[in-house]
Structures are given as C-alpha cells and as structure tokens.
C-alpha atoms as a PDB file:
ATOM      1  CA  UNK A   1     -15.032  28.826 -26.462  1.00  0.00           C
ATOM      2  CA  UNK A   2     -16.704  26.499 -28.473  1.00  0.00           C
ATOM      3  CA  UNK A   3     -17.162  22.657 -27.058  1.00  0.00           C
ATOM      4  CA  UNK A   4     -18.121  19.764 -28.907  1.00  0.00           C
ATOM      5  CA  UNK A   5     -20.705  17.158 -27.395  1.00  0.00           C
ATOM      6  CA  UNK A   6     -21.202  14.159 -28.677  1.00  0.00           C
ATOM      7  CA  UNK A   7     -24.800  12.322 -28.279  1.00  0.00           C
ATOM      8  CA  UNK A   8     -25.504   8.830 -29.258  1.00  0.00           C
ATOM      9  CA  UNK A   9     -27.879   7.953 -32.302  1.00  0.00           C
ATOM     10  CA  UNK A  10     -28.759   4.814 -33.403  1.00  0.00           C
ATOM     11  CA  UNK A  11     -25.501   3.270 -34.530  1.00  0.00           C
ATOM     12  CA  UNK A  12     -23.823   6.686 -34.861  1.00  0.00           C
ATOM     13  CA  UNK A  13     -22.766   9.556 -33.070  1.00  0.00           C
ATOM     14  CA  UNK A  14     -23.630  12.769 -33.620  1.00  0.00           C
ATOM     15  CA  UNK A  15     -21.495  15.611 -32.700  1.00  0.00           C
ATOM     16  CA  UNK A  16     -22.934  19.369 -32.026  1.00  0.00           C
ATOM     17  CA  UNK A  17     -21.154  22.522 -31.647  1.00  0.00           C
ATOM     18  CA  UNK A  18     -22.302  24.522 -28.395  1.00  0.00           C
ATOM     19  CA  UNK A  19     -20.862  28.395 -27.837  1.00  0.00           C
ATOM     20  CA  UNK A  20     -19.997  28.240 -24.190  1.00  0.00           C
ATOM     21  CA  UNK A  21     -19.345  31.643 -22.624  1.00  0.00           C
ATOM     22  CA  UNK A  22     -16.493  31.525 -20.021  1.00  0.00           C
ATOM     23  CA  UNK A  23     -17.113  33.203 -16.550  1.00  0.00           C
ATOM     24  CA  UNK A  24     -16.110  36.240 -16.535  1.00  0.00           C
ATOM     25  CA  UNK A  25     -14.768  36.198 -12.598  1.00  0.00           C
ATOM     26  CA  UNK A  26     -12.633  34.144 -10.841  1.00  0.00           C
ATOM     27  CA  UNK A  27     -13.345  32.806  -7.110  1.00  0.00           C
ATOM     28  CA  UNK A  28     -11.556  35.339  -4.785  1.00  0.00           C
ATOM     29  CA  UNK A  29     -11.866  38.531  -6.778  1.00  0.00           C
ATOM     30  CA  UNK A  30     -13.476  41.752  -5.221  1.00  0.00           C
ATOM     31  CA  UNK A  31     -16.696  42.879  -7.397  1.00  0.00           C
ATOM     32  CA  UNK A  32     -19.011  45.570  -7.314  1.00  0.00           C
ATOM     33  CA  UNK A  33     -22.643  44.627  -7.262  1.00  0.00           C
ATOM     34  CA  UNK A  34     -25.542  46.312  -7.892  1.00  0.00           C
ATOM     35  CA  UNK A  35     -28.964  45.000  -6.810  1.00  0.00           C
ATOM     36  CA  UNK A  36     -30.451  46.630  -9.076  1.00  0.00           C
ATOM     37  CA  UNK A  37     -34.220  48.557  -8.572  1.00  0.00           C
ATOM     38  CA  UNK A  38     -35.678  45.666  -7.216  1.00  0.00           C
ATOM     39  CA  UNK A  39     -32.654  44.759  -4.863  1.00  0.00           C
ATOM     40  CA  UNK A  40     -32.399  46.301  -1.471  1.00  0.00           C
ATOM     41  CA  UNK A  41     -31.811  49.605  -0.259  1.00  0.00           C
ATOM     42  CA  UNK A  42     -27.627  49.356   1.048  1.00  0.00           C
ATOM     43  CA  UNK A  43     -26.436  46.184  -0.899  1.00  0.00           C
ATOM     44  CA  UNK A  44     -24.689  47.660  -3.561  1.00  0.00           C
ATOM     45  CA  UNK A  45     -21.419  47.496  -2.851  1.00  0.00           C
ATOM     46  CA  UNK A  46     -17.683  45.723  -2.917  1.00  0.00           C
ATOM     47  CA  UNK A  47     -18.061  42.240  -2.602  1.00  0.00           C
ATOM     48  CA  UNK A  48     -16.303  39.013  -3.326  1.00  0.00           C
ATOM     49  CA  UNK A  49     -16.849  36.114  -5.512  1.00  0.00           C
ATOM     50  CA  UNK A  50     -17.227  32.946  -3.089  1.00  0.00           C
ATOM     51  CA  UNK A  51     -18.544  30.765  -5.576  1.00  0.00           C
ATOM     52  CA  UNK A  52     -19.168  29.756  -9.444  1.00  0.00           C
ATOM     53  CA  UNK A  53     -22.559  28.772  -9.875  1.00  0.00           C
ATOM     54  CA  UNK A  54     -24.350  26.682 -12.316  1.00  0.00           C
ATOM     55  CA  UNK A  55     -26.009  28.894 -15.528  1.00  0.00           C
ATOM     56  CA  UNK A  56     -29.315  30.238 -14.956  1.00  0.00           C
ATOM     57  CA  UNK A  57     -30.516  30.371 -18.892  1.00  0.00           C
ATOM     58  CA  UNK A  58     -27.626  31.694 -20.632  1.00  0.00           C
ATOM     59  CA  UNK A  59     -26.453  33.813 -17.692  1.00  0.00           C
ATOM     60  CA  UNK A  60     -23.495  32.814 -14.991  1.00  0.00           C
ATOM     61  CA  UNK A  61     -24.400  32.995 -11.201  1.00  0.00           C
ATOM     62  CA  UNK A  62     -22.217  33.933  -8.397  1.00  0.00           C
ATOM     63  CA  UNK A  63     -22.145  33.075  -4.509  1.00  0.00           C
ATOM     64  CA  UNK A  64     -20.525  36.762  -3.457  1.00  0.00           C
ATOM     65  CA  UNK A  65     -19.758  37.956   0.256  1.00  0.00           C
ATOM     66  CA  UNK A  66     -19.805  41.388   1.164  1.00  0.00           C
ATOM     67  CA  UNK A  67     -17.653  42.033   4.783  1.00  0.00           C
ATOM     68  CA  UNK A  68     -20.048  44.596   5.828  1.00  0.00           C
ATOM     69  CA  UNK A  69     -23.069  41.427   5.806  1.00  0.00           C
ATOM     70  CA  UNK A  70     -23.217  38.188   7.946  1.00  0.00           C
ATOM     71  CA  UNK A  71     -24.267  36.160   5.135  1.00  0.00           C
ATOM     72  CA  UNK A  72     -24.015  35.177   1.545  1.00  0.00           C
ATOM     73  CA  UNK A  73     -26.060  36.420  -2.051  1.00  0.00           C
ATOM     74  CA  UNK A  74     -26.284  34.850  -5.134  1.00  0.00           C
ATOM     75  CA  UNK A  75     -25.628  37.561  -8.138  1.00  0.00           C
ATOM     76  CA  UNK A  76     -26.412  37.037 -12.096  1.00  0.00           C
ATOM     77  CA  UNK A  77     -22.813  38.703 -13.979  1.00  0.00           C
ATOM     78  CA  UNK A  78     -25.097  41.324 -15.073  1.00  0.00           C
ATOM     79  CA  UNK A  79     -25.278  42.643 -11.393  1.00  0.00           C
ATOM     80  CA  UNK A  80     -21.883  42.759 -10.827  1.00  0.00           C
ATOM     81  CA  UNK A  81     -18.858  44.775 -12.249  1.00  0.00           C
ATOM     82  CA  UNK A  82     -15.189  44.544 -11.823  1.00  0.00           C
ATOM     83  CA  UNK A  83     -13.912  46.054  -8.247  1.00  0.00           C
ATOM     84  CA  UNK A  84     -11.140  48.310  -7.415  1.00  0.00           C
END
C-alpha cells in the first residue's frame, strides 16, 4: 500500500510517497513462533496474536499469548509463522 503524507513547506505543501507494508496478522489468529537461537529453550510454539504493535525499523511487532505461559511476549513477524 502506498500512502501519501503531506508536510508543510514554506507556502507550499509537499507531498511524499511512503511504501507501507500491511501486517501480515490479524488480532485473534493462532501463530507459530519461533524464538529463534537466542530465544528460550520451550517457547516455540502455537500462540496468539493479542496485539498490533508499533514498527520496530521496518519490521511489525506483535503482543502474542501462548496458553501453556502466564504471561505475554512481544514477537518481530519474522519470528512467527501462520498456525494450524
């Protein structure tokens, strides 16, 4: 997708293109994540998106809940895949 923003000059505005990526998941949806070989040992798993986060850099973030784990992760799209 492709969004126009428009910036004020002096006296004029000045419109710029900006590629905007859209998420690839949707709140609710059941992902598998992968830590990856930093992560730790067990929380690779199903999991599902809680929240849409804010880009870090050019990547989208992700609040995700596994059922097995009391509490929440945050996940670049990278780490996570689509679930069964």
């Amino acid at each position: 997708m492709r969004v126009a923003v428009r910036s004020r000059g002096v006296g004029y505005h000045v419109f710029q293109e900006h590629n905007v990526r859209s998420n690839k998941f949707i709140v609710g949806q059941t992902v598998r994540f992968t830590s990856g070989t930093v992560g730790r040992p067990g929380a690779g798993g199903n999991y599902k998106i809680v929240k849409i986060l804010p880009l870090e850099g050019d990547e989208h973030q992700y609040r995700i809940k596994s059922a097995h784990e009391p509490h929440e992760r945050i996940a670049r799209e990278s780490q996570l895949d689509r679930g069964p």
